[in-house]
N, C-alpha and C. Protein backbone atom coordinates (compact mmCIF):
# COMPACT_ATOMS: atom_id res chain seq x y z
N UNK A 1 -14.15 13.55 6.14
CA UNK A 1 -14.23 12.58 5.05
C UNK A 1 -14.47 13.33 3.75
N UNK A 2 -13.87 12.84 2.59
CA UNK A 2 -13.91 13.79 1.54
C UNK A 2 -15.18 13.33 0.80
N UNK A 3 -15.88 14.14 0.21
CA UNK A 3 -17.15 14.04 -0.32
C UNK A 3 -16.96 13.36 -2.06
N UNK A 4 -15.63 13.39 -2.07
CA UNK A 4 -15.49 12.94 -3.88
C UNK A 4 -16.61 11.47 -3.87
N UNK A 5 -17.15 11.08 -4.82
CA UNK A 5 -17.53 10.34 -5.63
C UNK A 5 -17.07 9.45 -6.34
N UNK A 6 -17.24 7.58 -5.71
CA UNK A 6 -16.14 6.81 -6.65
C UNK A 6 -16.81 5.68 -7.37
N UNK A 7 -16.80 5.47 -8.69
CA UNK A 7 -17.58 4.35 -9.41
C UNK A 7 -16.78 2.89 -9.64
N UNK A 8 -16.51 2.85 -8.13
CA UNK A 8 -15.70 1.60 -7.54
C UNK A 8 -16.56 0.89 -7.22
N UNK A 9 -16.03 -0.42 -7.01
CA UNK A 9 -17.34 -1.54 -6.24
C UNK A 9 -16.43 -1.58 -4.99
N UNK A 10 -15.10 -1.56 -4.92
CA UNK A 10 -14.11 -1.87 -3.62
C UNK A 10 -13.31 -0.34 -3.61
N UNK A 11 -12.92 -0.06 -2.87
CA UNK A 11 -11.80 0.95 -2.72
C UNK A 11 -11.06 0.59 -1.05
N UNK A 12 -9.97 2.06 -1.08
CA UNK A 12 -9.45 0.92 -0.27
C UNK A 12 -9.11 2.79 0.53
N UNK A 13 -8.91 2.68 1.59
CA UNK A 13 -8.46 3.81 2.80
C UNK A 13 -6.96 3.61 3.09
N UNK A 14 -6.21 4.70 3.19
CA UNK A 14 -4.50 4.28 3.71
C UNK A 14 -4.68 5.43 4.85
N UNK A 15 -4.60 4.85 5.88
CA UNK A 15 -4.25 5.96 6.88
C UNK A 15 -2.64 5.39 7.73
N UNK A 16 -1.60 6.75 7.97
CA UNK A 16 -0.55 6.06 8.16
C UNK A 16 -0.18 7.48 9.14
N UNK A 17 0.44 6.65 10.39
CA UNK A 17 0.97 7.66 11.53
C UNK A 17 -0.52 8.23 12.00
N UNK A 18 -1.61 8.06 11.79
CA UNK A 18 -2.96 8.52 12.67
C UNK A 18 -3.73 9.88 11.17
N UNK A 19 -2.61 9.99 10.12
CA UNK A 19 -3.25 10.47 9.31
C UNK A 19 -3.86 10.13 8.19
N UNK A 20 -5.41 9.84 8.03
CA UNK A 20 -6.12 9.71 7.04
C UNK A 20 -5.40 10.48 5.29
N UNK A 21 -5.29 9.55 4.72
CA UNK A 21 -4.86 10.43 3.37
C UNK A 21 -6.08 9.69 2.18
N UNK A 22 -6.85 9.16 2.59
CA UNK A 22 -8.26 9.42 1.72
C UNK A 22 -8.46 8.08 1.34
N UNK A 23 -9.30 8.22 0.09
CA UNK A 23 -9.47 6.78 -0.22
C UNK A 23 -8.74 6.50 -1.78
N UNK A 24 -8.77 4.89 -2.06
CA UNK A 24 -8.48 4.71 -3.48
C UNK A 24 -8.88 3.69 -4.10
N UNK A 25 -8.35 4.19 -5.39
CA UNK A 25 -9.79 3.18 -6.67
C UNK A 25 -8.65 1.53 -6.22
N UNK A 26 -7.41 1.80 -6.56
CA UNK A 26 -6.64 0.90 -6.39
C UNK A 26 -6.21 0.03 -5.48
N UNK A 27 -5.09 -1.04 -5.14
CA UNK A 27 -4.51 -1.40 -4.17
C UNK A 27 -3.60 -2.48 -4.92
N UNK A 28 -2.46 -2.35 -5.12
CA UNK A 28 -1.85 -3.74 -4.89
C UNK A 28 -0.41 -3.98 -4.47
N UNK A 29 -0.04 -5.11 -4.53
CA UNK A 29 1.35 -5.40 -3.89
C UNK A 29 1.08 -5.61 -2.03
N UNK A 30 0.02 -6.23 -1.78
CA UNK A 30 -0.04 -7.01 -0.68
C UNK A 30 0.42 -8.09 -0.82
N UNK A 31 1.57 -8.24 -0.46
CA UNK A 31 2.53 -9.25 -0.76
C UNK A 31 3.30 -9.93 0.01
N UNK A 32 3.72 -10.97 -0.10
CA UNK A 32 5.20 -11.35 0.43
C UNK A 32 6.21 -12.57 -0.48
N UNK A 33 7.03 -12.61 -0.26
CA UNK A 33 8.07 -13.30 -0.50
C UNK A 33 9.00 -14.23 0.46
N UNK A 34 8.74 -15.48 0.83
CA UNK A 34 9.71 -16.24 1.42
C UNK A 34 10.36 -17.10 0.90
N UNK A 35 11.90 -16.06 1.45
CA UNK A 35 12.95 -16.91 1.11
C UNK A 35 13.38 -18.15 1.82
N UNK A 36 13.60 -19.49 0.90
CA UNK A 36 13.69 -20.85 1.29
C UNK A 36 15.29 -21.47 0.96
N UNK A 37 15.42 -21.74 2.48
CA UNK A 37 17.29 -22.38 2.07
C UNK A 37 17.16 -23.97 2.59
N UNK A 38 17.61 -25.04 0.92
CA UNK A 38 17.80 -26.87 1.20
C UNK A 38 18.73 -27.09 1.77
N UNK A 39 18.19 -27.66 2.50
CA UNK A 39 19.36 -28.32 4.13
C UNK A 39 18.96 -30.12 3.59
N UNK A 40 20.08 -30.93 2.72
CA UNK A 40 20.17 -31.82 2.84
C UNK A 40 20.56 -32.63 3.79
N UNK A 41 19.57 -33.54 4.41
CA UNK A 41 20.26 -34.17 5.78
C UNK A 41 20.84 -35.46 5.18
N UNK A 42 22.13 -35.82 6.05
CA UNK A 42 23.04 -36.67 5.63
C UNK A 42 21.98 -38.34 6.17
N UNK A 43 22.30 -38.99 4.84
CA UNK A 43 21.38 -40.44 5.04
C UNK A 43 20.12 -40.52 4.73
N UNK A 44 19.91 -39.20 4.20
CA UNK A 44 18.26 -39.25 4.32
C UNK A 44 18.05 -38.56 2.49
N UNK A 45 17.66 -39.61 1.35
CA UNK A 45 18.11 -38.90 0.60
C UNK A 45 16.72 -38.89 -0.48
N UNK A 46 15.61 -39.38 0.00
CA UNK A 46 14.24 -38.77 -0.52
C UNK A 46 13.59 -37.47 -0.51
N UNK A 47 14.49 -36.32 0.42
CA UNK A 47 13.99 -35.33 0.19
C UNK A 47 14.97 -34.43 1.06
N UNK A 48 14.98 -33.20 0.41
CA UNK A 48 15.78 -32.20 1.26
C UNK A 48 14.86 -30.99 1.77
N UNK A 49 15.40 -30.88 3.19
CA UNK A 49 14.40 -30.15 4.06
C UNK A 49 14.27 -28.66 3.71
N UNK A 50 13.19 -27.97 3.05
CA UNK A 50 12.61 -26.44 2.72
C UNK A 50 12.92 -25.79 3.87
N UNK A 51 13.59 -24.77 4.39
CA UNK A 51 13.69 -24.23 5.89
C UNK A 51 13.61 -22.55 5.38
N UNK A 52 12.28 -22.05 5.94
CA UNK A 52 12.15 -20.70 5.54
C UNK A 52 13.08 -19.96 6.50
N UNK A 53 13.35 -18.56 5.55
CA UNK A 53 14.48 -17.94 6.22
C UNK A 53 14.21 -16.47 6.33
N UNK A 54 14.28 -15.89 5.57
CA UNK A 54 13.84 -14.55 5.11
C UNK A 54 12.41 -13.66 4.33
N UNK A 55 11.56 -13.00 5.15
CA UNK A 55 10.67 -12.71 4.20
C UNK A 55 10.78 -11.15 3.76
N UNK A 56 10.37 -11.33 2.58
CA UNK A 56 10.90 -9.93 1.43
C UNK A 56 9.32 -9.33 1.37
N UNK A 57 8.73 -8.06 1.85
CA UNK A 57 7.76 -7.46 1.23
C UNK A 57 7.50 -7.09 0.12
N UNK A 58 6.58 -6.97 -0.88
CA UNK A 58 6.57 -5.96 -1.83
C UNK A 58 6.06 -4.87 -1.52
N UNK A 59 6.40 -3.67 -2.40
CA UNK A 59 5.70 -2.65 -2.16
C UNK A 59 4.55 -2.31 -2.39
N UNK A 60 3.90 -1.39 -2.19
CA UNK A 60 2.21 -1.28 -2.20
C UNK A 60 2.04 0.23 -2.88
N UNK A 61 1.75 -0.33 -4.11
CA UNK A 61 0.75 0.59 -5.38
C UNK A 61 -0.67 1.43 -4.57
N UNK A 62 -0.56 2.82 -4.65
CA UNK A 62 -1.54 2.68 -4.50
C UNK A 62 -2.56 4.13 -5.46
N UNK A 63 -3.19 3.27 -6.10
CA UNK A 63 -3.93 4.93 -7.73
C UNK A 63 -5.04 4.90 -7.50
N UNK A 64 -5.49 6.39 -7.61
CA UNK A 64 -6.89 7.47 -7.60
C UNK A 64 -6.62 8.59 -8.61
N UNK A 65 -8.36 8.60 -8.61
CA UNK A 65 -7.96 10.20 -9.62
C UNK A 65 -7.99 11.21 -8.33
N UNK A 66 -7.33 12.36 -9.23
CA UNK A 66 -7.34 13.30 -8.22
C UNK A 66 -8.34 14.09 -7.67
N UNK A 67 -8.33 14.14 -6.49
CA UNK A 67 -9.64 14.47 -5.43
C UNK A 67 -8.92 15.74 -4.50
N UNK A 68 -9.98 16.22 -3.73
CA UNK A 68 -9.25 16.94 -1.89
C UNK A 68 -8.41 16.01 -1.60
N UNK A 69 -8.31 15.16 -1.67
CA UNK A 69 -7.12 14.58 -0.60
C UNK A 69 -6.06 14.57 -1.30
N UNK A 70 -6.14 14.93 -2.53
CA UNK A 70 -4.49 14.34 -3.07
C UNK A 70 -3.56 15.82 -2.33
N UNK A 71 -3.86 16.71 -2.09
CA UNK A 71 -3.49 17.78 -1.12
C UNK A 71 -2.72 16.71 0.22
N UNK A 72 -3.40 16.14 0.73
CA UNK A 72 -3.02 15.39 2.01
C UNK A 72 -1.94 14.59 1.75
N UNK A 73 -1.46 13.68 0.64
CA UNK A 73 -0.96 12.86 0.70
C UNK A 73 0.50 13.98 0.08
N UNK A 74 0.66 14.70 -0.99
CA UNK A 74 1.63 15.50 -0.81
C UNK A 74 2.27 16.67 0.73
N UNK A 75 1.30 16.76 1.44
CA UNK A 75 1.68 17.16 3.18
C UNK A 75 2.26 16.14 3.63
N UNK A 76 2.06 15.05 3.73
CA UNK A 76 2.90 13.74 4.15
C UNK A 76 3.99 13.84 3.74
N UNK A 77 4.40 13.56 2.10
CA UNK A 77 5.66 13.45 2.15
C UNK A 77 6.68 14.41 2.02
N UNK A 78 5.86 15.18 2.07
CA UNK A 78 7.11 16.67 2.53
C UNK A 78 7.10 17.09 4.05
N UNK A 79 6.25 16.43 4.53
CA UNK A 79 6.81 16.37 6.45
C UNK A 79 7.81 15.18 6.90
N UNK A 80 7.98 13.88 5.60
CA UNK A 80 8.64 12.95 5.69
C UNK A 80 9.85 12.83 4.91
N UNK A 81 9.98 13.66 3.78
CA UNK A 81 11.03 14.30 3.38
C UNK A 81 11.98 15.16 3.89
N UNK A 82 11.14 15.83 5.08
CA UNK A 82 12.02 16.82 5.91
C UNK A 82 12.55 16.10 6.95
N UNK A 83 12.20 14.94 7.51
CA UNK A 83 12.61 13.84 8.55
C UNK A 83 11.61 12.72 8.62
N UNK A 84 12.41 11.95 7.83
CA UNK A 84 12.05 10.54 7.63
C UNK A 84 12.40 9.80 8.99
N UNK A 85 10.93 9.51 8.91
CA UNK A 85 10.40 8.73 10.04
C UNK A 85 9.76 7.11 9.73
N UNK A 86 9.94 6.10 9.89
CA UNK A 86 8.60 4.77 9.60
C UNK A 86 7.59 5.50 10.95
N UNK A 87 6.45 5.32 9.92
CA UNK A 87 5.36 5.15 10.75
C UNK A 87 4.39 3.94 10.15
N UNK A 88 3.45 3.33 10.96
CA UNK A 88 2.52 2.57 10.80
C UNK A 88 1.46 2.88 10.28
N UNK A 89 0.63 2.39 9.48
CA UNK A 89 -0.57 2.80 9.51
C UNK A 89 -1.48 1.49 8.80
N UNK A 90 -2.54 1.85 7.84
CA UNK A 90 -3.82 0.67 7.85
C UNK A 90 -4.30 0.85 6.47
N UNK A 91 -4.65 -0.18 5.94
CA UNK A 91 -4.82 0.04 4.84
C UNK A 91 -6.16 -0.98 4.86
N UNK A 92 -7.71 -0.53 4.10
CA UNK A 92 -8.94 -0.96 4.96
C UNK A 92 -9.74 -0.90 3.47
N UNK A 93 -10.18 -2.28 3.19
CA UNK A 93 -10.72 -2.38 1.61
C UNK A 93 -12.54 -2.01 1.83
N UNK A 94 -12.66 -1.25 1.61
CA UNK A 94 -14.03 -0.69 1.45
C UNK A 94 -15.10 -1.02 0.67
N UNK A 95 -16.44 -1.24 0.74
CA UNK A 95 -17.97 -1.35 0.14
C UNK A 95 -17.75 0.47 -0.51
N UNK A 96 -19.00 0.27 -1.63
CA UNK A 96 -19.04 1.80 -1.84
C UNK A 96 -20.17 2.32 -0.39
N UNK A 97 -20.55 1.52 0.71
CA UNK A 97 -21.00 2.32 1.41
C UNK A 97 -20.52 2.42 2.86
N UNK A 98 -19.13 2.23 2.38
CA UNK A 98 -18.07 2.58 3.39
C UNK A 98 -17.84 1.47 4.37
N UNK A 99 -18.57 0.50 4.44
CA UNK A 99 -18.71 -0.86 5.76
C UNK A 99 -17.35 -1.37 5.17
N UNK A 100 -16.12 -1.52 5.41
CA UNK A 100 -14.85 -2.73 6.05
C UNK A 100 -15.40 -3.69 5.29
N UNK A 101 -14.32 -4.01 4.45
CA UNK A 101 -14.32 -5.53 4.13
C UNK A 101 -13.03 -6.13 4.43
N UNK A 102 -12.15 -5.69 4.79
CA UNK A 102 -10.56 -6.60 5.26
C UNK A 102 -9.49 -5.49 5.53
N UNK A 103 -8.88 -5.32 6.51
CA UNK A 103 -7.69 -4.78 7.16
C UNK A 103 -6.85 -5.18 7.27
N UNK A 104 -5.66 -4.40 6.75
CA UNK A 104 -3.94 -4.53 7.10
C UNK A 104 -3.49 -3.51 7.52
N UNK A 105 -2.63 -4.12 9.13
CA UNK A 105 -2.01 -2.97 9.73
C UNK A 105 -0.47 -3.36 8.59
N UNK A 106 0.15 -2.03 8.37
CA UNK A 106 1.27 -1.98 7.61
C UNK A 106 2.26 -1.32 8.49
N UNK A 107 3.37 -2.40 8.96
CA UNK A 107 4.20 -1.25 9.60
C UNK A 107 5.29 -0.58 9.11
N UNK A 108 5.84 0.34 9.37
CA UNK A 108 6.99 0.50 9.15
C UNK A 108 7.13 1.43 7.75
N UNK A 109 5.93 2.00 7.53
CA UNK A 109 5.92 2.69 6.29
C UNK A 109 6.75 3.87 5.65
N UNK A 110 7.54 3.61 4.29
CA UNK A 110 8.50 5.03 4.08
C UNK A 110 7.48 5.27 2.91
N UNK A 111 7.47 6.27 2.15
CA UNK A 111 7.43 6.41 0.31
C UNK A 111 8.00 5.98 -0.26
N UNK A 112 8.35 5.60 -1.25
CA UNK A 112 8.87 4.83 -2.20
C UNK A 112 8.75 6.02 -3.34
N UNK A 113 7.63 6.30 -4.02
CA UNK A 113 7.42 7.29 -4.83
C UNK A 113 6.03 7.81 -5.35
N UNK A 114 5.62 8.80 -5.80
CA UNK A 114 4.46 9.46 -6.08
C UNK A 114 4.55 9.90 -7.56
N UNK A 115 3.58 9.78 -8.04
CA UNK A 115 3.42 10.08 -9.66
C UNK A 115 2.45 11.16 -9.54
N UNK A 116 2.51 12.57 -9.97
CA UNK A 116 1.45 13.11 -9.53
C UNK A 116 0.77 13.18 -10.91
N UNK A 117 -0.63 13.66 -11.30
CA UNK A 117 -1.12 13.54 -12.07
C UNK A 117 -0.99 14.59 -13.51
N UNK A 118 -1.46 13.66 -14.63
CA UNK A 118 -1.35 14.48 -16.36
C UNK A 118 -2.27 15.33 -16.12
N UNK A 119 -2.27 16.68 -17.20
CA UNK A 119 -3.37 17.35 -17.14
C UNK A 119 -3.20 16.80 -18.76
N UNK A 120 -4.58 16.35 -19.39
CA UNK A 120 -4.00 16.57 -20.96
C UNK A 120 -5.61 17.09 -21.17
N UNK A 121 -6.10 18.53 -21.71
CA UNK A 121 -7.23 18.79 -21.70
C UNK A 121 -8.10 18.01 -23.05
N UNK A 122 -7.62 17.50 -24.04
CA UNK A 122 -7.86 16.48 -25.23
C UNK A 122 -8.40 15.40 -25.08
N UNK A 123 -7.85 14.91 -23.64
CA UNK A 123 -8.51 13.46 -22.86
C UNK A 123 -9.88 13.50 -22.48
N UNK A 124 -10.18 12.70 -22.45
CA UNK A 124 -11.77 12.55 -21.11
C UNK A 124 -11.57 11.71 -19.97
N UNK A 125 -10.25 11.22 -20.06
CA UNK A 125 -10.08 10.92 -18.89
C UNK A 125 -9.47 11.64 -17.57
N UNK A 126 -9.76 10.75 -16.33
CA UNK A 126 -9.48 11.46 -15.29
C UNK A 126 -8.25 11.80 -14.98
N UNK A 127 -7.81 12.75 -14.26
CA UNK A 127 -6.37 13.16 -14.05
C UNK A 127 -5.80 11.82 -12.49
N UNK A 128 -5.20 11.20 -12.66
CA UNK A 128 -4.76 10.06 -11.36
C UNK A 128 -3.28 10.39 -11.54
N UNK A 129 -3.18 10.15 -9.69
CA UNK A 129 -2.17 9.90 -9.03
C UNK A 129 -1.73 8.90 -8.48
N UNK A 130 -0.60 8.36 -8.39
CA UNK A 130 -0.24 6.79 -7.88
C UNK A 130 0.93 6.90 -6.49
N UNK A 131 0.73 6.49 -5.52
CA UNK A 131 1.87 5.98 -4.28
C UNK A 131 2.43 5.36 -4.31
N UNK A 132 3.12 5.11 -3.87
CA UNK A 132 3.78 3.82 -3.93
C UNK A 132 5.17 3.95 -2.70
N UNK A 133 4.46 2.93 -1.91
CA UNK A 133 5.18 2.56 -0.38
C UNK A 133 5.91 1.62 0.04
N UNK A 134 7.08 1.59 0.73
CA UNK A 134 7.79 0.26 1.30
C UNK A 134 7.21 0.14 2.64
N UNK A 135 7.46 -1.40 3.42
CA UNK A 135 7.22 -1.38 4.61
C UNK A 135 8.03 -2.45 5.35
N UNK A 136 7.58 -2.79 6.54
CA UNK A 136 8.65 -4.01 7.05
C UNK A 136 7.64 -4.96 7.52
N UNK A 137 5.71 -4.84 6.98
CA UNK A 137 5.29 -6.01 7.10
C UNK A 137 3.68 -5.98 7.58
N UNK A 138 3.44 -6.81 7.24
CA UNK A 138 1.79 -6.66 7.31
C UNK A 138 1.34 -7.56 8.13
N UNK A 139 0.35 -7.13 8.53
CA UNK A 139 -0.38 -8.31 10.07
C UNK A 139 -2.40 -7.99 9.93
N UNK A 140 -2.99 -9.09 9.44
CA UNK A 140 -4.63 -8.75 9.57
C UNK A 140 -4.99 -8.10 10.74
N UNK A 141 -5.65 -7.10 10.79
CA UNK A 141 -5.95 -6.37 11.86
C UNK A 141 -7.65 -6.71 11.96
């Protein structure tokens, strides 16, 4: 577990394929989208029937400043760059004293893309990195 220090009230853990890639200040794009096709029934003309059809994920944001782990999460996608694989993994919203507050298994996970972080020495702010993942679907674990 990495010893960094976070002045979060929530953070959130992504571990994917059995590998921990740390924690983060961020999380979003727990999402979905269902697509709805009107099936007017003949004679019946107070309302036409909503019939879900398709559901569309969004992708999942995910930003920290940079810590030890941002090491880990660039090993990922250059073992997944070299053969892209979906793997599964969990994404687990955290207390700052680490106790679970809500789980999503995510399956089917690729990259999408990585922003790695500014150095600008003028700033006082922190140097952050952002993820950003596709998947084929989320289930409360």
């Amino acid at each position: 577990m990495s010893e960094d220090i976070f002045a979060s009230s929530v953070f959130f853990r992504l571990v994917i394929g059995g590998d921990d890639l740390g924690r983060f200040h961020t999380c979003t794009g727990l999402g979905a989208q269902v697509e709805v096709e009107r099936f007017a029934e003949g004679g019946n003309n107070s309302f036409a029937w909503q019939l879900p059809t398709r559901i569309t994920w969004s992708n999942i944001t995910l930003t920290r400043a940079v810590t030890s782990d941002t090491v880990k999460v660039s090993r990922w996608l250059s073992e997944t760059m070299r053969r892209v694989r979906r793997k599964d993994g969990e994404i687990v919203a955290l207390r700052p004293d680490l106790t679970p507050i809500a789980r999503w298994q995510v399956l089917g996970i690729v990259p999408v893309g990585w922003q790695g972080p500014a150095f600008d020495p003028s700033s006082a702010q922190a140097a952050m990195e952002t993820l950003e993942i596709a998947h084929e679907g989320l289930q409360p674990s």
